[in-house]
Protein backbone atom coordinates (compact mmCIF):
# COMPACT_ATOMS: atom_id res chain seq x y z
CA UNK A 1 81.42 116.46 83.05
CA UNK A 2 81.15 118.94 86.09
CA UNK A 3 83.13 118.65 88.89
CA UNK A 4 82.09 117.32 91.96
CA UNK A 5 81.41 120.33 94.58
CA UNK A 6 81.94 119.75 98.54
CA UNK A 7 78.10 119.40 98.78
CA UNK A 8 77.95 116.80 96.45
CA UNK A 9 80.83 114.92 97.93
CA UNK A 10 79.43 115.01 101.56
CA UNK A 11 76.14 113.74 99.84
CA UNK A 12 77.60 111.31 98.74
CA UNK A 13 80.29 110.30 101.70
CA UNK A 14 77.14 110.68 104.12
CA UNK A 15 74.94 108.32 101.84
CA UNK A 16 77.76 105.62 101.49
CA UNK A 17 78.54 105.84 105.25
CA UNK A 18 75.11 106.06 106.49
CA UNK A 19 76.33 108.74 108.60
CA UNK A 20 75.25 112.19 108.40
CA UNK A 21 76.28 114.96 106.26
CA UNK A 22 76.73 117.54 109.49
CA UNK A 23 78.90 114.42 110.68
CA UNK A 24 80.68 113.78 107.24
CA UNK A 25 81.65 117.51 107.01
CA UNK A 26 83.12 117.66 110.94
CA UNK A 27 84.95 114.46 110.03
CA UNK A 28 86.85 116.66 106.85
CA UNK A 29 87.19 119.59 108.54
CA UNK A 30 89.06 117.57 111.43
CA UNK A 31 90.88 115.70 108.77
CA UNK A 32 91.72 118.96 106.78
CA UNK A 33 93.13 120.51 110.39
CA UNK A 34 95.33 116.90 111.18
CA UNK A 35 96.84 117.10 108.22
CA UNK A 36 98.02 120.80 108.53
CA UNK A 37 99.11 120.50 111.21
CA UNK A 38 101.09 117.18 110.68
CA UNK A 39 102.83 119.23 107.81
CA UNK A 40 103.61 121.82 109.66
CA UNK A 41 105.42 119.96 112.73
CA UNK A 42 106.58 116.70 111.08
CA UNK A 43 106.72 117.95 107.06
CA UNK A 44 104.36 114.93 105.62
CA UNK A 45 101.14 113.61 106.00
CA UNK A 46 99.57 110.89 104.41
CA UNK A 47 96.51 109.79 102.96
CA UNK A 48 96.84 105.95 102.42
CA UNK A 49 96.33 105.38 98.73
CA UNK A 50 95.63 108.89 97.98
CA UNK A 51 98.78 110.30 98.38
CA UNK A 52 101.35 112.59 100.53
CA UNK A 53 101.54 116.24 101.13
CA UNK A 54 105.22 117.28 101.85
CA UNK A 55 106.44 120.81 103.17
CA UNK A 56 109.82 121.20 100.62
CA UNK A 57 112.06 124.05 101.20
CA UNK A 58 112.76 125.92 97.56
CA UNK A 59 116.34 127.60 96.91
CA UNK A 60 116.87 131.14 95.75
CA UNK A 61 117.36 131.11 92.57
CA UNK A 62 117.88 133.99 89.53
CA UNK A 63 114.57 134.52 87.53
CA UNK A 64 113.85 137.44 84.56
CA UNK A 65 110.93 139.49 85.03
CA UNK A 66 108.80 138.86 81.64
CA UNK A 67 107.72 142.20 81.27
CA UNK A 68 111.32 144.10 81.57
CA UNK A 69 113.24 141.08 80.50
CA UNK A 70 115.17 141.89 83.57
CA UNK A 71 117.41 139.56 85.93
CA UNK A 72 115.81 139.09 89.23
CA UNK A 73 116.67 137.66 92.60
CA UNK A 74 113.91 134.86 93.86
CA UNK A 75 114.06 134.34 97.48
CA UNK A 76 114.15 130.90 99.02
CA UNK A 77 110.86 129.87 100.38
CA UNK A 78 108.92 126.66 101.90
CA UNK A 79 105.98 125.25 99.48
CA UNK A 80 103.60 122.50 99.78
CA UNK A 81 103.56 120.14 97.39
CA UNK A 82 101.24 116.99 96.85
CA UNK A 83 102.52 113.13 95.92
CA UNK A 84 99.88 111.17 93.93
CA UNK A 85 100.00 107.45 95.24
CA UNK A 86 101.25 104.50 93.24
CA UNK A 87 97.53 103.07 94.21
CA UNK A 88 95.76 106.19 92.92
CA UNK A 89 97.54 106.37 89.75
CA UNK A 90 97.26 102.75 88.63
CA UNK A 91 93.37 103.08 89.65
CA UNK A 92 92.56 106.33 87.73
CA UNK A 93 95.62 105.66 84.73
């Protein structure tokens, strides 16, 4: 089964919404831009029953470079990371 492209999903979000797709695909580009920039000032956003992005600072930490098989140093750095919701797991699991 393919996956479902950003075409296909404002097809189908403008079909189910009778709205249309030029109006769908402002909506998720607005969305997309919230939810940046909620990470960014207040580290979360979420997306009732979908889940949570969180902005997580990473240590340093000592890693070995697989080619050398030498020690290296990692630097500490800030990631995004993404929490499934207890709602979406127990609907797709």
């Amino acid at each position: 089964m393919a996956k479902m492209t950003k075409s296909q999903l404002l097809d189908s979000l403008a079909t189910r919404t009778n709205m249309s797709k030029k109006d769908v695909g402002m909506f998720l580009d607005v969305l997309t831009e919230l939810a940046y920039a909620e990470v960014k000032n207040n580290g979360e956003f979420t997306l009732p029953g979908v889940g949570k992005l969180i902005k997580q600072n990473r240590a340093a930490r000592m890693g070995r470079n697989p080619a050398t098989g030498e020690s290296i140093q990692i630097p500490a750095k800030t990631v995004v990371k993404f929490r499934v919701a207890k709602a979406a797991k127990d609907a797709v699991l």
